[in-house]
N, C-alpha and C. Protein backbone atom coordinates (compact mmCIF):
# COMPACT_ATOMS: atom_id res chain seq x y z
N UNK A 1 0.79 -1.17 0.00
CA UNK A 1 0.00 0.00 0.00
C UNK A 1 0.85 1.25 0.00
N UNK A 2 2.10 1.15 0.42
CA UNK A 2 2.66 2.21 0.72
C UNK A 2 3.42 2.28 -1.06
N UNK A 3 3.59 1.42 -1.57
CA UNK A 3 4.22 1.40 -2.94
C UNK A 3 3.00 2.32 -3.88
N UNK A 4 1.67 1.53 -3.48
CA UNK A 4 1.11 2.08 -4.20
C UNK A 4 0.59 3.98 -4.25
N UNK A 5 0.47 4.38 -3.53
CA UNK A 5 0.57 5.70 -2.71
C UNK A 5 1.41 6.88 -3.10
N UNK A 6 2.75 5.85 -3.22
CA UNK A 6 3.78 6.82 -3.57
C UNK A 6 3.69 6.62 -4.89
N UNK A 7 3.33 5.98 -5.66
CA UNK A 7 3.37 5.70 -7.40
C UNK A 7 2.10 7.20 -7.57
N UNK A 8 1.06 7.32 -7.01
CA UNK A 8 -0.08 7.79 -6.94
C UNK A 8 0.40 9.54 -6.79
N UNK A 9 1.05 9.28 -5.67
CA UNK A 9 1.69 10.90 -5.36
C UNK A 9 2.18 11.18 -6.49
N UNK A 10 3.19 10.47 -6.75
CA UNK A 10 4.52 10.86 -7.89
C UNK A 10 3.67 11.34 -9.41
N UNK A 11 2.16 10.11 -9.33
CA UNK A 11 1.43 10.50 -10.45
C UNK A 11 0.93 12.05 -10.59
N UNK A 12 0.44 12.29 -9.44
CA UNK A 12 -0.41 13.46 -9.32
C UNK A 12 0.42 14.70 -9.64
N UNK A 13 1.78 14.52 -9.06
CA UNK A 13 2.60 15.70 -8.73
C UNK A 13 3.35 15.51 -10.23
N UNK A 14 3.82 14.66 -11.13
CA UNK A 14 4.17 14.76 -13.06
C UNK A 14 2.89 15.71 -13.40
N UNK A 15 1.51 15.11 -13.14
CA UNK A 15 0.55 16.17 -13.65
C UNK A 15 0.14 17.31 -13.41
N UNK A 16 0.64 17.80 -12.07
CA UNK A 16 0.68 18.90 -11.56
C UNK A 16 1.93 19.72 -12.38
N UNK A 17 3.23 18.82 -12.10
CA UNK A 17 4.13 19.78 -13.09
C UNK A 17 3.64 20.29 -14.56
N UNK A 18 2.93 19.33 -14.77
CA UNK A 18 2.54 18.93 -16.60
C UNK A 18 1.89 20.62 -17.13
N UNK A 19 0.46 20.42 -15.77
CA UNK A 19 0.00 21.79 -15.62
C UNK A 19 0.87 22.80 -15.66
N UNK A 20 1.57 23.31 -14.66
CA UNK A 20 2.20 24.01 -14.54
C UNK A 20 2.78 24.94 -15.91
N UNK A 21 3.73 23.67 -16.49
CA UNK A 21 4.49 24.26 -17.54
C UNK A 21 3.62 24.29 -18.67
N UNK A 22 2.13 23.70 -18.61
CA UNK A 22 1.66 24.05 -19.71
C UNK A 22 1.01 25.62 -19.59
N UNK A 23 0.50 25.78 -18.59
CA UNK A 23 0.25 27.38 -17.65
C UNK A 23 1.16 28.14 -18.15
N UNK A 24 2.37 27.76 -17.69
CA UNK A 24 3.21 28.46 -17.97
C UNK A 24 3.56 28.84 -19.28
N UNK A 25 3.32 28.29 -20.24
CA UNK A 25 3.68 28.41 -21.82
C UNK A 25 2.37 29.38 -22.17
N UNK A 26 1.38 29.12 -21.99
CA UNK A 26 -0.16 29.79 -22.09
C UNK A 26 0.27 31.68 -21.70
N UNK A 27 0.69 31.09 -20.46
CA UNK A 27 0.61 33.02 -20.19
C UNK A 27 2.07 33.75 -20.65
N UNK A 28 3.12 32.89 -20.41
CA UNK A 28 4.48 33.32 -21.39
C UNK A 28 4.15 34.33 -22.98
N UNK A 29 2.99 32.94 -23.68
CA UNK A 29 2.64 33.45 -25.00
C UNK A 29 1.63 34.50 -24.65
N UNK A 30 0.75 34.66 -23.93
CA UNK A 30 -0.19 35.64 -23.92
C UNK A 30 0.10 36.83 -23.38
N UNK A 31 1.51 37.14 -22.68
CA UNK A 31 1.74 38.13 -22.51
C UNK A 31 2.75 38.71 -23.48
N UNK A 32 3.24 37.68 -24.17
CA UNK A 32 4.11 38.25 -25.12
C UNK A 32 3.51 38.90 -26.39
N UNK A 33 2.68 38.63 -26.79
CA UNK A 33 1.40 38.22 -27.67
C UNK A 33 0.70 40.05 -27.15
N UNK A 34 0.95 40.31 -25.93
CA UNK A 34 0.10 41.57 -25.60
C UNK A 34 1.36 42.59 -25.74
N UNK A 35 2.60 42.24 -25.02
CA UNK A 35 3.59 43.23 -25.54
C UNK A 35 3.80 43.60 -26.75
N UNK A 36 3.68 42.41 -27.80
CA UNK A 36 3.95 42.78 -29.20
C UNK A 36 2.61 43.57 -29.85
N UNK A 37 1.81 43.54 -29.28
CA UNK A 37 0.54 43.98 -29.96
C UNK A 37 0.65 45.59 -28.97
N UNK A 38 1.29 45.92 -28.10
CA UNK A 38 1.49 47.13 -27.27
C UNK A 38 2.61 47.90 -27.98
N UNK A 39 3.83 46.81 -28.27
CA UNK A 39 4.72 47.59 -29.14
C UNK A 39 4.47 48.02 -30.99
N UNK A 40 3.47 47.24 -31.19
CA UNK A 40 3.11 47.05 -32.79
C UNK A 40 2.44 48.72 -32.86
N UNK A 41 1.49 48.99 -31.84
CA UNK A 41 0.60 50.05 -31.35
C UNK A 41 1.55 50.84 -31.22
N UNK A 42 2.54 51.49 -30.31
CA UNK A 42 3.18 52.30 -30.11
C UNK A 42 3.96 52.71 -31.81
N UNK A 43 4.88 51.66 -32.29
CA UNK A 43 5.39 51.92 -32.76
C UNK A 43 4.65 52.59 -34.45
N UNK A 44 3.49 52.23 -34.70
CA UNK A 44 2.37 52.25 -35.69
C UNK A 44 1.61 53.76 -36.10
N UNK A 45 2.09 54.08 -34.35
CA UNK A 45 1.70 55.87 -34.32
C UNK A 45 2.73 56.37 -33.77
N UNK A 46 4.27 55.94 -33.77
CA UNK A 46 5.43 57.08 -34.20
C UNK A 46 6.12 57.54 -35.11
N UNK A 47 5.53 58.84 -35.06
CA UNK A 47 5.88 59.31 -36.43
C UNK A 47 7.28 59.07 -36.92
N UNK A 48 8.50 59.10 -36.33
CA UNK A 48 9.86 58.74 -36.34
C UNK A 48 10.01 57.70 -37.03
N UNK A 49 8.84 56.53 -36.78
CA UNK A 49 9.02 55.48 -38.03
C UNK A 49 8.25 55.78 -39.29
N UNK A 50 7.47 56.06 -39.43
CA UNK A 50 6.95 56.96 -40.72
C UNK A 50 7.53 58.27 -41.07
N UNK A 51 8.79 58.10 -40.66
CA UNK A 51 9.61 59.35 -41.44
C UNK A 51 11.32 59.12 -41.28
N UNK A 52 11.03 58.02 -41.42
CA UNK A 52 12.64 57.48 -41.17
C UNK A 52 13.79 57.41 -42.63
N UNK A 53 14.58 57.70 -42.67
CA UNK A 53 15.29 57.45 -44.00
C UNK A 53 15.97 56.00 -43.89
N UNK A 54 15.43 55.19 -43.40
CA UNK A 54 16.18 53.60 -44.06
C UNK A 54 15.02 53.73 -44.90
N UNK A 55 16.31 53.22 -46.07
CA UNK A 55 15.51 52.80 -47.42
C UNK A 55 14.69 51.44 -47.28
N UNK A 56 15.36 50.49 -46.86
CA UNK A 56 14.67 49.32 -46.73
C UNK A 56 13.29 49.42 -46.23
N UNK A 57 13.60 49.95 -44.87
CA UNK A 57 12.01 49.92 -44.40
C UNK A 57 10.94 50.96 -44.97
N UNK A 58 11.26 51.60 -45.40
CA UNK A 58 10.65 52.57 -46.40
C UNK A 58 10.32 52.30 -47.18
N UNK A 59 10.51 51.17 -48.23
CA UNK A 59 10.09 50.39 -48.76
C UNK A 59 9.40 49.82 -49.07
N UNK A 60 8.86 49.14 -47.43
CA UNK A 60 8.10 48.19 -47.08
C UNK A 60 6.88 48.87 -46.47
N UNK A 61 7.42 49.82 -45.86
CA UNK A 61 5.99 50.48 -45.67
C UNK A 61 4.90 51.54 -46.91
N UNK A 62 6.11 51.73 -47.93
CA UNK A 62 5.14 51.99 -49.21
C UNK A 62 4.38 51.25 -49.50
N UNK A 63 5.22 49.92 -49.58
CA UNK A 63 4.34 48.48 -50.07
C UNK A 63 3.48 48.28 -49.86
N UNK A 64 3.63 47.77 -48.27
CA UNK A 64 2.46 47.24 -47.51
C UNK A 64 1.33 47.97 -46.86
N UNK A 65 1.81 49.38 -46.88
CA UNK A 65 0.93 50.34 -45.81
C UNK A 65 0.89 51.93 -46.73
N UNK A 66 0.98 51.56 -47.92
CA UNK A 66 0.83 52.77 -48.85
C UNK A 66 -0.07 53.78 -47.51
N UNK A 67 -1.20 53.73 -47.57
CA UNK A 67 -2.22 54.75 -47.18
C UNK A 67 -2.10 55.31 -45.90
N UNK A 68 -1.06 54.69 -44.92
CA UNK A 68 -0.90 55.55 -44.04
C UNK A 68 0.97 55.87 -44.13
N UNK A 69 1.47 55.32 -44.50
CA UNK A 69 2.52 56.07 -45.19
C UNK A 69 2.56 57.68 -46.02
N UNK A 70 1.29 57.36 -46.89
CA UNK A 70 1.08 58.28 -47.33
C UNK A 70 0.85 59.84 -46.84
N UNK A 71 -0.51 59.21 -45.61
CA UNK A 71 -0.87 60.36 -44.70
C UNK A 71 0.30 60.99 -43.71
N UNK A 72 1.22 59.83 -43.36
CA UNK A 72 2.02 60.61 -42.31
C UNK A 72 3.04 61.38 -43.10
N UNK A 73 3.42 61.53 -44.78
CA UNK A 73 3.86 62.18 -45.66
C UNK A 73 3.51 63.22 -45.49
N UNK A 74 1.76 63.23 -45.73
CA UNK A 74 0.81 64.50 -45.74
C UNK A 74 0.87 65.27 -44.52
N UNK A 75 1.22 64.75 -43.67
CA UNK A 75 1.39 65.67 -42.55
C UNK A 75 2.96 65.85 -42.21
N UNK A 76 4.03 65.74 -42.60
CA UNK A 76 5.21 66.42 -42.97
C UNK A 76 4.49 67.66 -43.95
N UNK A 77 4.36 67.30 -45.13
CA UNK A 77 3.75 68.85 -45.85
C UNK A 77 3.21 69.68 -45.55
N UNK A 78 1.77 69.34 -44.72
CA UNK A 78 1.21 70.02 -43.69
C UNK A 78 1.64 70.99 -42.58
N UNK A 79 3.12 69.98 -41.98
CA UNK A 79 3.23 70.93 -40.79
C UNK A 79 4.51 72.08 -41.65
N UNK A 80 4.97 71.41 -42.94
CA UNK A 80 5.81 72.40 -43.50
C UNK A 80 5.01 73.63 -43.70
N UNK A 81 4.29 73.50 -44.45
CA UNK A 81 3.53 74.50 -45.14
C UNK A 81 2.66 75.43 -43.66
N UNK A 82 2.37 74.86 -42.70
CA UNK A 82 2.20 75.72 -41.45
C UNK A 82 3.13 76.30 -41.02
N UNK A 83 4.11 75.72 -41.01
CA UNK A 83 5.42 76.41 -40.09
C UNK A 83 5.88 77.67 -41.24
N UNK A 84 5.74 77.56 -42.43
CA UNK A 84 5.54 78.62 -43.46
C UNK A 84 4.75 79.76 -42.82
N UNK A 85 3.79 79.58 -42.83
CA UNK A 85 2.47 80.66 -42.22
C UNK A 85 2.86 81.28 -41.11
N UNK A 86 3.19 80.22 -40.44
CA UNK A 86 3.67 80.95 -38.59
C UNK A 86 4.79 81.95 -39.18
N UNK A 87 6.00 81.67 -39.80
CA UNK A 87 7.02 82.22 -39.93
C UNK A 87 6.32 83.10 -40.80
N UNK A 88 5.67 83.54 -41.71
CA UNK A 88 4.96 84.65 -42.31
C UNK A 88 4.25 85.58 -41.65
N UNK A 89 3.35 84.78 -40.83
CA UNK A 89 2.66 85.42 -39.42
C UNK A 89 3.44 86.55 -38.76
N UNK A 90 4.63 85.10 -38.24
CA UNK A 90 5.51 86.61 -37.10
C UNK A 90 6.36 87.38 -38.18
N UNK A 91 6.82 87.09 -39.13
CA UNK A 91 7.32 88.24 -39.75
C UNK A 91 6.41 89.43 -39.73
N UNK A 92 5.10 89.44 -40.40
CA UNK A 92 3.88 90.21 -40.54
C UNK A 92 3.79 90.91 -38.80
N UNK A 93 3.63 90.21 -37.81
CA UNK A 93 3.45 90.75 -36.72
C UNK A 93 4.77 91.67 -35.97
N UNK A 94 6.07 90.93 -36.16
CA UNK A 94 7.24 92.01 -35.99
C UNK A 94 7.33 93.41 -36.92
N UNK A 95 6.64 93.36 -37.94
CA UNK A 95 6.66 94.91 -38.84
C UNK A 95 5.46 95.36 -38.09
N UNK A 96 4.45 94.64 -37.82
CA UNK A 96 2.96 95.57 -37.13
C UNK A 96 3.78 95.94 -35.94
N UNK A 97 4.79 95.53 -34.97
CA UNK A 97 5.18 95.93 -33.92
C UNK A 97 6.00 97.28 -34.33
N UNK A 98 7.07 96.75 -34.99
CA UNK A 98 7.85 98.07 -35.26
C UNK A 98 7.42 99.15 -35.37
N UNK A 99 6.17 99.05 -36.75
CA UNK A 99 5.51 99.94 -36.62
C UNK A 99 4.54 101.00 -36.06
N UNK A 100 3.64 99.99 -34.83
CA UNK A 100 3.34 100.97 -33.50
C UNK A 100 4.53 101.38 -32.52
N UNK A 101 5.36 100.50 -32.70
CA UNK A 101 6.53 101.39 -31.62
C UNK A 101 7.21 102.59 -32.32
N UNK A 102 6.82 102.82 -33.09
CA UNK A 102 7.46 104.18 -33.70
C UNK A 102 5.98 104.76 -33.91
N UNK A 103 5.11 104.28 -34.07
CA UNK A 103 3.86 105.21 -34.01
C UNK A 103 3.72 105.73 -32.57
N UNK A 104 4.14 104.79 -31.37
CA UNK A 104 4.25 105.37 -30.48
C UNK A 104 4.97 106.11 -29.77
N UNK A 105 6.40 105.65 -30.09
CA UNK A 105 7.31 107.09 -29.96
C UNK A 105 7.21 108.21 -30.38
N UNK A 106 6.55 108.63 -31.85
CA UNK A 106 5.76 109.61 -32.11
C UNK A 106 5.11 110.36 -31.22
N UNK A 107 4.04 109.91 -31.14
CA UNK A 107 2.76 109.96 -29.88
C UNK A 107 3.63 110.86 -28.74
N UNK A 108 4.30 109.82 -28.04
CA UNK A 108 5.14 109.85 -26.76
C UNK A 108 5.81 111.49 -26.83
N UNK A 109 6.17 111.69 -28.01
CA UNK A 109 7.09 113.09 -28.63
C UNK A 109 6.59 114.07 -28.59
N UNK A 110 5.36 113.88 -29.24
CA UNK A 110 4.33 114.86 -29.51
C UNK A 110 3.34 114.98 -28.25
N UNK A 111 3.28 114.10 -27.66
CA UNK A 111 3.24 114.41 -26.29
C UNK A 111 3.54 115.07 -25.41
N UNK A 112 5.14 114.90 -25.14
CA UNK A 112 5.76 115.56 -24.45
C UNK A 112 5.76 117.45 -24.93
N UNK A 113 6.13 117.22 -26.04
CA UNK A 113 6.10 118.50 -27.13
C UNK A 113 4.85 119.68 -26.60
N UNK A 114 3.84 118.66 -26.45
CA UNK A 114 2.16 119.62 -25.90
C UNK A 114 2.15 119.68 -24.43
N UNK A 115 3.38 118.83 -23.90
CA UNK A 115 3.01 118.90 -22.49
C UNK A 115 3.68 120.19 -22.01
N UNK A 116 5.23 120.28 -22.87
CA UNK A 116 5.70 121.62 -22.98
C UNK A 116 5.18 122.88 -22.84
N UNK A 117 4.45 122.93 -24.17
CA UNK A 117 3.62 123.98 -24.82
C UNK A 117 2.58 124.48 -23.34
N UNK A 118 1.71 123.90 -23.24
CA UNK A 118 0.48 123.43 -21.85
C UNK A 118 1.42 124.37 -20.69
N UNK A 119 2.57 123.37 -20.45
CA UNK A 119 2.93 124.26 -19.38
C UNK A 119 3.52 125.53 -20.13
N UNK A 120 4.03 126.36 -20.66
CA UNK A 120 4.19 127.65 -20.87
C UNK A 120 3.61 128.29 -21.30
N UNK A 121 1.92 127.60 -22.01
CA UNK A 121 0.38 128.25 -21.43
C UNK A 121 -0.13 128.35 -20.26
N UNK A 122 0.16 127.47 -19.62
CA UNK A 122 -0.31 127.65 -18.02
C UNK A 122 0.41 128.46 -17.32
N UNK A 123 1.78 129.44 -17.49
CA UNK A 123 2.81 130.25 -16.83
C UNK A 123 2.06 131.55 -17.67
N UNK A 124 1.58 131.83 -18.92
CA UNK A 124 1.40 132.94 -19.30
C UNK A 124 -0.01 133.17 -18.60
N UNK A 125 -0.63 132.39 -18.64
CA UNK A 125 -2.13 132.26 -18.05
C UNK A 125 -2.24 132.35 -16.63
N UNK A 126 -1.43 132.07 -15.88
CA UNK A 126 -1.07 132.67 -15.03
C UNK A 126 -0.65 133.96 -14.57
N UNK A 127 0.43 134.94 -15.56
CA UNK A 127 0.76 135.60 -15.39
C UNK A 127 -0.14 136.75 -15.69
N UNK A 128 -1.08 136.32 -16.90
CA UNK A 128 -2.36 136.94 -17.09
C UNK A 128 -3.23 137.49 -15.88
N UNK A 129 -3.64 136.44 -15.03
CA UNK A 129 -4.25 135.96 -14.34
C UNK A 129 -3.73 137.32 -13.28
N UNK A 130 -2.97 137.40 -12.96
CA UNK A 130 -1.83 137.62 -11.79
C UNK A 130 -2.12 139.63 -11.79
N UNK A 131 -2.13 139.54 -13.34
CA UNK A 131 -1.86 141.20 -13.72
C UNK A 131 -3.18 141.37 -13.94
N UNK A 132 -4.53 140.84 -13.87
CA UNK A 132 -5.76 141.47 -13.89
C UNK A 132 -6.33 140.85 -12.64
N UNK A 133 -5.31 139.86 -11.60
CA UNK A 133 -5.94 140.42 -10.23
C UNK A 133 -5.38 141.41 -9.48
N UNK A 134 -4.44 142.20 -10.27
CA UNK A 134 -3.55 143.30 -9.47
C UNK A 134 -4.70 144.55 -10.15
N UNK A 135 -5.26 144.48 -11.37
CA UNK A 135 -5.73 145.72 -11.71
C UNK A 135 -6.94 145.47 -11.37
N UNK A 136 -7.54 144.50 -10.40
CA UNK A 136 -8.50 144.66 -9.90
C UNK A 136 -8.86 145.03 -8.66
N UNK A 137 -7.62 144.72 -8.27
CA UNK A 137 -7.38 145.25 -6.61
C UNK A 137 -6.85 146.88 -6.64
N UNK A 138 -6.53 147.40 -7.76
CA UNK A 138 -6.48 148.80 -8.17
C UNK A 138 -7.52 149.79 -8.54
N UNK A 139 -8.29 148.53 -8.70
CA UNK A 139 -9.76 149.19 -9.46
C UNK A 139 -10.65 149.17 -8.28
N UNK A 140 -10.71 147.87 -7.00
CA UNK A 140 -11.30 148.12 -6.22
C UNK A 140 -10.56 149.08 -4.82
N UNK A 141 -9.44 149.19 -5.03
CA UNK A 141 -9.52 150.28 -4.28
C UNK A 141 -9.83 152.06 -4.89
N UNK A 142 -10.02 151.87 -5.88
CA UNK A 142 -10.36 153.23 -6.67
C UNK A 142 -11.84 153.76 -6.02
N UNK A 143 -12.18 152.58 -6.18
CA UNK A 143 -14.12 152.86 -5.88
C UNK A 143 -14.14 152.58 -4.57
N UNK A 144 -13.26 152.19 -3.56
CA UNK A 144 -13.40 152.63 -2.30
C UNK A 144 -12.85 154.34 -2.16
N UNK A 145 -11.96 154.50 -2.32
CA UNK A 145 -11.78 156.16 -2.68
C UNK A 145 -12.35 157.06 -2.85
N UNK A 146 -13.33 156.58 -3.97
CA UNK A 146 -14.67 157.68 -4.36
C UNK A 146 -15.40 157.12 -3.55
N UNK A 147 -16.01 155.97 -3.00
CA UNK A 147 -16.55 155.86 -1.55
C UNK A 147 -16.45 156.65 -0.53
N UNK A 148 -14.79 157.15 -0.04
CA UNK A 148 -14.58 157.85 1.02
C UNK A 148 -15.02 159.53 1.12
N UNK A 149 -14.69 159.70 -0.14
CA UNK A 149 -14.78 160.98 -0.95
C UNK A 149 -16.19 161.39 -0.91
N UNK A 150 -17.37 160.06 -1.47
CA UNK A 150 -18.39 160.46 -1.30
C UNK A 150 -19.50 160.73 0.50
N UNK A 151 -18.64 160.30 0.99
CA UNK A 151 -19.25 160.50 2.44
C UNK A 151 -18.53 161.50 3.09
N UNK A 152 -17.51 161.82 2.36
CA UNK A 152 -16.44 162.99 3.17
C UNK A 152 -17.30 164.55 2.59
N UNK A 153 -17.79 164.67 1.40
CA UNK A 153 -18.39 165.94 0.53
C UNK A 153 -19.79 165.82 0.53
N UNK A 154 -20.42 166.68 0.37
CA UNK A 154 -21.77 166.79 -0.07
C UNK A 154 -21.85 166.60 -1.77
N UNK A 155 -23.30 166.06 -1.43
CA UNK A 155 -23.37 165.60 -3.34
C UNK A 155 -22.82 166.82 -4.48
N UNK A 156 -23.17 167.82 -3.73
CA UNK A 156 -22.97 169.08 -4.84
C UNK A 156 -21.59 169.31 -4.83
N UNK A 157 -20.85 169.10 -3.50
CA UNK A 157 -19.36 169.19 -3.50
C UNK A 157 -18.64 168.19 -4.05
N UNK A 158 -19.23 167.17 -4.54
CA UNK A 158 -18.60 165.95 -4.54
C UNK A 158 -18.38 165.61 -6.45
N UNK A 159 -19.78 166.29 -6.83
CA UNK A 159 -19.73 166.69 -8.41
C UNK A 159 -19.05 167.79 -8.73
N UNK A 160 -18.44 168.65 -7.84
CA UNK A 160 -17.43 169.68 -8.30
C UNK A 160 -15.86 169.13 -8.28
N UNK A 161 -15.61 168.15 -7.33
CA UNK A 161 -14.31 168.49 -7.17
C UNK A 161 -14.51 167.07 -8.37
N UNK A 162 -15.18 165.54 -8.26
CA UNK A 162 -15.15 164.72 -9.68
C UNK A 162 -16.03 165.09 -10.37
N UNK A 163 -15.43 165.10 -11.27
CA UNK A 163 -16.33 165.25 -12.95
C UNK A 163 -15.94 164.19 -13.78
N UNK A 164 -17.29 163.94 -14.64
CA UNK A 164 -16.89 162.47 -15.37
C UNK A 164 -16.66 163.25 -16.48
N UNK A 165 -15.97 162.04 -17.62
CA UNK A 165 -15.80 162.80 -18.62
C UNK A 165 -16.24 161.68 -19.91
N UNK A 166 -16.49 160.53 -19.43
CA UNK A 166 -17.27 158.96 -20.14
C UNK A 166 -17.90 158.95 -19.27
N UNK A 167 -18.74 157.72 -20.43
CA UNK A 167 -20.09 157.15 -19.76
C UNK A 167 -19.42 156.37 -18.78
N UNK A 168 -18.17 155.57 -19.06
CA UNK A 168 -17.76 154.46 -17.58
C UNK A 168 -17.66 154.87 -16.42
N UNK A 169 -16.89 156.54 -16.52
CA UNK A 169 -16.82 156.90 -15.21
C UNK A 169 -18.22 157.33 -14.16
N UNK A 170 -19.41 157.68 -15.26
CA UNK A 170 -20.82 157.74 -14.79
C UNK A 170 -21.11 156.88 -14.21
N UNK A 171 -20.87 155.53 -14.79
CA UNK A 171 -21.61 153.75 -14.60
C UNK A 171 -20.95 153.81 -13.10
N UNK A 172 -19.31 153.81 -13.14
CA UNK A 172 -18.81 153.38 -12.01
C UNK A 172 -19.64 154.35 -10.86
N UNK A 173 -19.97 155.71 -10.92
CA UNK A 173 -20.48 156.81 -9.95
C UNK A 173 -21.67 156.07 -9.46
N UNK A 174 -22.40 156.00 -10.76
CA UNK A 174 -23.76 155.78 -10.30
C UNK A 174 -24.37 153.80 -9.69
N UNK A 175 -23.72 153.52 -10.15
CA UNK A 175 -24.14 151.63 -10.59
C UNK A 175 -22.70 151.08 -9.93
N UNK A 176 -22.88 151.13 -8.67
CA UNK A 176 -21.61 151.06 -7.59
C UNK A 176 -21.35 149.23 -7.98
N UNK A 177 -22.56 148.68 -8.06
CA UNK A 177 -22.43 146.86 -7.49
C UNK A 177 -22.05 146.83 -8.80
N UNK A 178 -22.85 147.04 -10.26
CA UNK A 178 -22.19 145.96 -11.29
C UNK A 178 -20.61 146.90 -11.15
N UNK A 179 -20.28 147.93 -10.99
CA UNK A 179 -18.59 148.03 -11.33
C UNK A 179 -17.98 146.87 -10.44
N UNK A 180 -18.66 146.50 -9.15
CA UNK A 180 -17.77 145.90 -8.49
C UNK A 180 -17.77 144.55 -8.82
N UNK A 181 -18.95 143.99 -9.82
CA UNK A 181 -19.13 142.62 -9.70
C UNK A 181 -17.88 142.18 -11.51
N UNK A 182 -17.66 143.08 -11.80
CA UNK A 182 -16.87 142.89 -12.99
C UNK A 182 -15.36 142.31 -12.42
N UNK A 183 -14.77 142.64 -10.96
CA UNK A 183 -13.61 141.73 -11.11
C UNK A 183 -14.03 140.07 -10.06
N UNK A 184 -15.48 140.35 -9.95
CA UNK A 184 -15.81 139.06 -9.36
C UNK A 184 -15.64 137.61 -9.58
């Protein structure tokens, strides 16, 4: 019994190996089988191999794969003929630059130029300013004068010693507020 047992073990455990290495061959191939179908994929959409200069394989991919050979051609031309445009583009956009930066240095010039001008209108305008609030403070002390004059004389004395000789000097005699509201 014990002969037989161990014949029995020894059986079980050959078919257990048997398994094993047949397992083992099964997933060996099925993962290899997935790498090559992972690398077939990768390599199928790099462009580096659809634009390679070995002749040989170049060749073969005319042969066998004309139509996407073809396309990944078409898109070499494609990105030539874009990279054309871009480089047309920024050429086109470096002259639009140049050209507002000197439209704007202009500007900037002519700017400054009026900011000039502005201020040595604003110094005369000032100085304007300056010399008709001095002849107004000349003018209002004038008509305080004939103010004093007129409370110092009687009306009849007061038309003897001033006499007008214009209508302004009347206006100012008679129409005391608008003379005064003129340097208001």
């Amino acid at each position: 019994m014990v002969g037989e047992s161990e014949s029995s073990k020894q059986e079980k455990s050959g078919e257990k190996i048997a398994k094993e290495k047949s397992g083992s061959f099964l997933s060996t191939l099925a993962a290899s089988l997935f790498w090559l179908v992972v690398g077939a994929t990768m390599l199928w959409n790099w462009d580096g191999f659809w634009h390679t200069d070995i002749k040989p394989l170049e060749t073969i991919q005319r042969g066998y794969f004309s139509d996407k050979y073809n396309e990944e051609q078409m898109k070499v031309s494609r990105i030539a003929s874009n990279n054309k445009l871009i480089e047309d583009i920024h050429k086109r956009l470096e002259r639009a630059e140049s050209r507002a930066d000197l439209r704007v240095e202009k500007a900037n010039k002519e700017m400054d130029m009026l900011l000039s001008k502005l201020g040595n209108v604003e110094r005369e305008l000032n100085s304007y300013l300056e010399k008709e609030n001095t002849k107004c403070r000349y003018f209002d002390t004038s008509l305080r004068m004939i103010d004093h004059l007129a409370k110092k004389y009687s009306e009849d004395e007061f038309k003897r010693v001033l006499t007008c000789t214009s209508a302004e000097c009347e206006n100012i005699l008679h129409y005391r507020q608008e003379a005064r509201s003129i340097c208001d």
